[in-house]
Protein backbone atom coordinates (compact mmCIF):
# COMPACT_ATOMS: atom_id res chain seq x y z
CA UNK A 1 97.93 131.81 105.36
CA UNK A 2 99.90 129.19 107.81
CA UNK A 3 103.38 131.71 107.56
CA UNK A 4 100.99 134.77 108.13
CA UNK A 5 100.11 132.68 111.64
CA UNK A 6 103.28 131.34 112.52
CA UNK A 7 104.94 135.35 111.60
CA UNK A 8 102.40 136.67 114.19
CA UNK A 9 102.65 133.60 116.54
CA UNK A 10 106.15 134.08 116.54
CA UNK A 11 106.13 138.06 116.99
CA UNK A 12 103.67 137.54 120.32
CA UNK A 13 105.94 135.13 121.54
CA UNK A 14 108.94 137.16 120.99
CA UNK A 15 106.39 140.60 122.71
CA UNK A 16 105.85 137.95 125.75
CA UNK A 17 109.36 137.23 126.29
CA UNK A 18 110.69 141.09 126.27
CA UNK A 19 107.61 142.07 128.85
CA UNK A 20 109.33 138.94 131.17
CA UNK A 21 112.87 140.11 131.05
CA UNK A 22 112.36 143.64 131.57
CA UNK A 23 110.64 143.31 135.37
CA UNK A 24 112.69 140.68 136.05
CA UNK A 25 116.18 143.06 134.99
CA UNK A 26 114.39 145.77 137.14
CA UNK A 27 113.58 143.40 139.94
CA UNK A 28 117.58 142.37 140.59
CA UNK A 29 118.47 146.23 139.75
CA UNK A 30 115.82 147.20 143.06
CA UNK A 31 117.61 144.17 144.79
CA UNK A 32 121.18 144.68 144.31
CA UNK A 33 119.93 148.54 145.58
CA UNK A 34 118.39 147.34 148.53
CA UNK A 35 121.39 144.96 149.53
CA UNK A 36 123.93 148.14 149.22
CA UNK A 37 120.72 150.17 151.24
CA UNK A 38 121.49 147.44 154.25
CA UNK A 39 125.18 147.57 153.87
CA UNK A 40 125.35 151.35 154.06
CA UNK A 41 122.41 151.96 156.77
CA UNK A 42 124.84 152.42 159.30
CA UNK A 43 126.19 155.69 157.93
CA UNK A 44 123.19 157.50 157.90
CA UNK A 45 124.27 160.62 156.60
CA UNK A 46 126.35 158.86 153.24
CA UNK A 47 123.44 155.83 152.38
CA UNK A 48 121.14 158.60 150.86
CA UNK A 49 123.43 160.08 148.74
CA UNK A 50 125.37 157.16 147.75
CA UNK A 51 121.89 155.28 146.54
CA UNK A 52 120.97 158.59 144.31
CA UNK A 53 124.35 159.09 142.34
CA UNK A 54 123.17 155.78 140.23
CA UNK A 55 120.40 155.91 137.87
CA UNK A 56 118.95 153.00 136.41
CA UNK A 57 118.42 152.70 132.09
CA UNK A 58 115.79 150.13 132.54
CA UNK A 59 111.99 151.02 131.94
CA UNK A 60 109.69 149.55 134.23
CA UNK A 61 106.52 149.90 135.47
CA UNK A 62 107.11 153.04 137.46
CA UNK A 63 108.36 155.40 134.67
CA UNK A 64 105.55 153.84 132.05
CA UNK A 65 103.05 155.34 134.41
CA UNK A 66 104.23 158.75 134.23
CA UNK A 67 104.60 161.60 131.78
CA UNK A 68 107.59 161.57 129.14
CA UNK A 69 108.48 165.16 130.32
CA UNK A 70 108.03 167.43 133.36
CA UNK A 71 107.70 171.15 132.83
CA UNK A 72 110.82 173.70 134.26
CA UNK A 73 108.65 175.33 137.29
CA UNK A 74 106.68 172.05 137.80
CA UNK A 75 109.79 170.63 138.70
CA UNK A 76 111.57 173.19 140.58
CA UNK A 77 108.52 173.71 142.58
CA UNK A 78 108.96 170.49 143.46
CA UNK A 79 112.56 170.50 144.54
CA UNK A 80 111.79 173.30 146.90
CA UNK A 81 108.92 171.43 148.26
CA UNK A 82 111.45 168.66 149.59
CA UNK A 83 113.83 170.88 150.38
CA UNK A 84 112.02 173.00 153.03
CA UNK A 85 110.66 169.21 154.23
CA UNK A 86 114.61 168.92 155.37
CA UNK A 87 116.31 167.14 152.12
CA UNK A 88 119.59 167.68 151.38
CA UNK A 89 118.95 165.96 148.25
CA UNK A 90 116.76 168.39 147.21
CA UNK A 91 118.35 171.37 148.18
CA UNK A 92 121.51 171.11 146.47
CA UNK A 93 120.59 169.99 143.28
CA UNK A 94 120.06 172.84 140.80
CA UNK A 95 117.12 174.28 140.09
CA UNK A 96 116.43 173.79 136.17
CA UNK A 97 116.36 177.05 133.59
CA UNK A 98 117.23 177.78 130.67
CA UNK A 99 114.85 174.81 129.15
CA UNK A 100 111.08 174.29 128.79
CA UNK A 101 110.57 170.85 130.56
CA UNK A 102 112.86 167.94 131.91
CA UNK A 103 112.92 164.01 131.02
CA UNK A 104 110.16 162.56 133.77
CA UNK A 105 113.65 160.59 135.34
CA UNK A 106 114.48 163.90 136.68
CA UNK A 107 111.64 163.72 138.82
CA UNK A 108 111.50 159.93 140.01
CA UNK A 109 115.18 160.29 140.85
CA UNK A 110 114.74 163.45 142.79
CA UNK A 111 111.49 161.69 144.72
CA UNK A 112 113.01 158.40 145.23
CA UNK A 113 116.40 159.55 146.54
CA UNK A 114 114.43 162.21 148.90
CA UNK A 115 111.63 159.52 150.07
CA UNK A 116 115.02 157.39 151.07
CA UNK A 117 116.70 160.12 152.75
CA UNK A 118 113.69 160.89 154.70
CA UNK A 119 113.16 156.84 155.77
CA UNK A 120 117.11 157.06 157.20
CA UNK A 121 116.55 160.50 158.81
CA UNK A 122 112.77 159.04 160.35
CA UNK A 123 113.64 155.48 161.34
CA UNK A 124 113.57 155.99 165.10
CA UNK A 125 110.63 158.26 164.29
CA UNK A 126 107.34 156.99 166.63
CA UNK A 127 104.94 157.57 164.06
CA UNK A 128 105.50 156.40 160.35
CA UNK A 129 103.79 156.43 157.33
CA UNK A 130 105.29 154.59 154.31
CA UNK A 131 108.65 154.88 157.18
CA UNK A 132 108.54 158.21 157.37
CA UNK A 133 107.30 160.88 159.60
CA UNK A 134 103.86 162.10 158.40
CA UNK A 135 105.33 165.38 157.41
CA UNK A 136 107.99 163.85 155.15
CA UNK A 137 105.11 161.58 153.91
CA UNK A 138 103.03 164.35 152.74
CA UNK A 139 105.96 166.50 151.14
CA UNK A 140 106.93 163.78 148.59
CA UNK A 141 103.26 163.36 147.99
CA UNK A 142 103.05 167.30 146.90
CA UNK A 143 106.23 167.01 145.37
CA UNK A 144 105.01 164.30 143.01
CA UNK A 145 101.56 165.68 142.36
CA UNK A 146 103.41 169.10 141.16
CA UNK A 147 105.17 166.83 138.69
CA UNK A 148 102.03 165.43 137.81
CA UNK A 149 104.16 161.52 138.50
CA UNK A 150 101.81 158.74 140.30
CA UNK A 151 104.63 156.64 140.57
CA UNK A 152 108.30 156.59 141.77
């Protein structure tokens, strides 16, 4: 009976540990993005595009929230939302066919790297919502509710 404890003592512990390395490995991934987001905000044009070539492997949060996959049209209904908000992003990645639905990253990736293209295209903006221009704000909102993804 005392092994059977310590076996699930030792198990929780070991459940505890993974749930504090994994934020905390997403945390100085978001960082280390946000300190090249600073560094390249004076070329307006190139600090989009440059953040969205990486991807990050780590779950977090963010992609536990969401669906596992994202159906074809549900996500190029998306894309063309964004694009005719004004993202390059959008607009010149390909639309997906040949294939029922999409891994959910698809989608975060296309919302995130089009939410921080709008917030360099909208920073002298005088309104903002979220740093964007309402517009922009509502776009990626309609975008992500297409994809059926609360968050990105």
């Amino acid at each position: 009976m005392k092994s059977v404890k310590r076996t699930v003592l030792t198990a929780a512990a070991a459940v505890a540990a993974l749930t504090v390395v994994v934020p905390s490995a997403s945390a100085a991934s978001a960082a280390s993005a946000a300190s090249a987001a600073s560094a390249a905000s004076d070329r307006s044009g190139q600090a989009a595009t440059a953040l969205c070539r990486v991807r990050s492997v780590a779950v977090d949060a963010r992609v536990a929230a969401n669906p596992t996959r994202i159906k074809a049209a549900a996500y190029n209904q998306a894309r063309s939302i964004l694009a005719r908000a004004g993202s390059e992003t959008a607009a010149k990645s390909h639309p997906v066919h040949g294939t029922g639905d999409v891994p959910v990253g698809y989608g975060t990736s296309l919302l995130a790297c089009s939410r921080d293209e709008f917030r360099v295209k909208d920073r002298n903006a005088p309104i903002k919502r979220s740093g964007m221009t309402p517009y922009h704000y509502v776009a990626i909102h309609d975008a992500a509710r297409t994809m059926g993804i609360d968050r990105w």
